[in-house]
Protein backbone atom coordinates (compact mmCIF):
# COMPACT_ATOMS: atom_id res chain seq x y z
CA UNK A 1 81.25 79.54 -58.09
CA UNK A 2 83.07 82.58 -58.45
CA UNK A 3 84.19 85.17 -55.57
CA UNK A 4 83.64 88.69 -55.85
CA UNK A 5 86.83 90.03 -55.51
CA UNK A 6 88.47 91.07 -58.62
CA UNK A 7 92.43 90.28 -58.47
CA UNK A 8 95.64 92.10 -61.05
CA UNK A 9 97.49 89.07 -61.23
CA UNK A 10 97.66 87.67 -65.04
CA UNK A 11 99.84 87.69 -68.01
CA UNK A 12 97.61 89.14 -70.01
CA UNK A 13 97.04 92.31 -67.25
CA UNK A 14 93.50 91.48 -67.24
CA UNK A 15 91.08 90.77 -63.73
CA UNK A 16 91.26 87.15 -62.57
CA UNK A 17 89.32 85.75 -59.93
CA UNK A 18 90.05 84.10 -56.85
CA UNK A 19 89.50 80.46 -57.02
CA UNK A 20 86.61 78.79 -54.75
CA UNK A 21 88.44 76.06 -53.07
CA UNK A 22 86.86 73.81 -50.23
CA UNK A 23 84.15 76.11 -49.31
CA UNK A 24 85.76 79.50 -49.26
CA UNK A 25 88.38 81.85 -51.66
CA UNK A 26 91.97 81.37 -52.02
CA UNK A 27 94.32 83.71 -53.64
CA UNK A 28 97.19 83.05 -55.77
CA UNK A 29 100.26 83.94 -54.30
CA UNK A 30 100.79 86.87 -57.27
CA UNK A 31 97.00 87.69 -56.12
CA UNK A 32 98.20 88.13 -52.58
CA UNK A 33 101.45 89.79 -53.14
CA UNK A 34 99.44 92.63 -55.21
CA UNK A 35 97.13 92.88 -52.39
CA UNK A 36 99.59 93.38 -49.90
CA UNK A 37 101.15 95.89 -52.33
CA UNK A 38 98.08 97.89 -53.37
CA UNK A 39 97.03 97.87 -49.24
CA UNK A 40 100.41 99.35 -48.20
CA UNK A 41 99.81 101.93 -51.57
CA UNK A 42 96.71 102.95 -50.29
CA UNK A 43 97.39 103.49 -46.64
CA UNK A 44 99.70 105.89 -48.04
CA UNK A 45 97.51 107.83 -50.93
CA UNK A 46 94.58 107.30 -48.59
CA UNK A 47 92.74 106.05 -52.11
CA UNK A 48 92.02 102.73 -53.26
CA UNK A 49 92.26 104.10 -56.60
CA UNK A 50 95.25 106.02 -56.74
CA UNK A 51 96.74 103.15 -55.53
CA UNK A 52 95.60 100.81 -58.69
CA UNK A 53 96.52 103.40 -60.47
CA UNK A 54 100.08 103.63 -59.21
CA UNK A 55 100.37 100.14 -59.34
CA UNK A 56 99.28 99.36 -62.76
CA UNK A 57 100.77 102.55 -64.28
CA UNK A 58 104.21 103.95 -62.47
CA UNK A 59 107.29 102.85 -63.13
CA UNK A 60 109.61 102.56 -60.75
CA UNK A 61 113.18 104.24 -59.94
CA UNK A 62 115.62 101.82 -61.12
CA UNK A 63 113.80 99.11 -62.62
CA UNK A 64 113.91 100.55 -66.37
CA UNK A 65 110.34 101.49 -66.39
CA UNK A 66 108.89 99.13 -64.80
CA UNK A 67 105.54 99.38 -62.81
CA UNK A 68 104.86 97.89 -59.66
CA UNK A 69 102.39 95.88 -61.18
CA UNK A 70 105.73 94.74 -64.12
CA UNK A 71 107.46 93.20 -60.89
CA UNK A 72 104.71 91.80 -59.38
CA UNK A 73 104.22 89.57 -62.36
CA UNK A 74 107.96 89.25 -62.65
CA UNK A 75 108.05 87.70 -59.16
CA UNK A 76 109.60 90.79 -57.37
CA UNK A 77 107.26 92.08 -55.19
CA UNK A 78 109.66 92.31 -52.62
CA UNK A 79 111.42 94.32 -54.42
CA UNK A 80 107.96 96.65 -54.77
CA UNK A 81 107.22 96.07 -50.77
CA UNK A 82 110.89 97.67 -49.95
CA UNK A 83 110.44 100.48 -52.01
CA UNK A 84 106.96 101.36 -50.88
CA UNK A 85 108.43 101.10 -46.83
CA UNK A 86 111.51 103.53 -47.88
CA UNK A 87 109.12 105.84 -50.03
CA UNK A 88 106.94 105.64 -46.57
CA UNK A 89 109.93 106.40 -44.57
CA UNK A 90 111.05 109.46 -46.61
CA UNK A 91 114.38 108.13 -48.41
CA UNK A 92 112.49 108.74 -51.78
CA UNK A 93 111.05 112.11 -51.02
């Protein structure tokens, strides 16, 4: 059985799925990290899909052209999450 919530998380940048496990869905931790990301990206566009489209398609300042989605799958979405809160606070414009 498959859930119905598409996730970003693969090598490959295609949809995966969240797993059934035991009854219910579980996320990947990549799957949660982007939605975590993409949440925080769309409280602040106030648009799911700006937000997808930010994260699969902007680079980011100092990361040679890397896009959220890059350092997601690079294991730095911390990195993504600290920029979004100083973007959010104004230190990026």
């Amino acid at each position: 059985m498959i859930c119905s919530f598409a996730g970003y998380c693969t090598r490959n940048l295609t949809y995966s799925y969240f797993r059934f496990i035991a009854g219910g869905c579980r996320m990947s931790r990549c799957e949660e990290e982007t939605e975590r990301i993409l949440n925080l990206a769309e409280s602040m566009t106030d648009s799911r899909s700006l937000a997808r489209e930010w994260f699969e398609k902007t680079a980011i300042p100092g990361w040679a052209g890397k896009t959220a989605q890059d350092l997601v799958l690079d294991g730095k979405a911390d990195r993504v999450l600290e920029y979004l809160e100083a973007s959010r606070s104004g230190v990026y414009g």
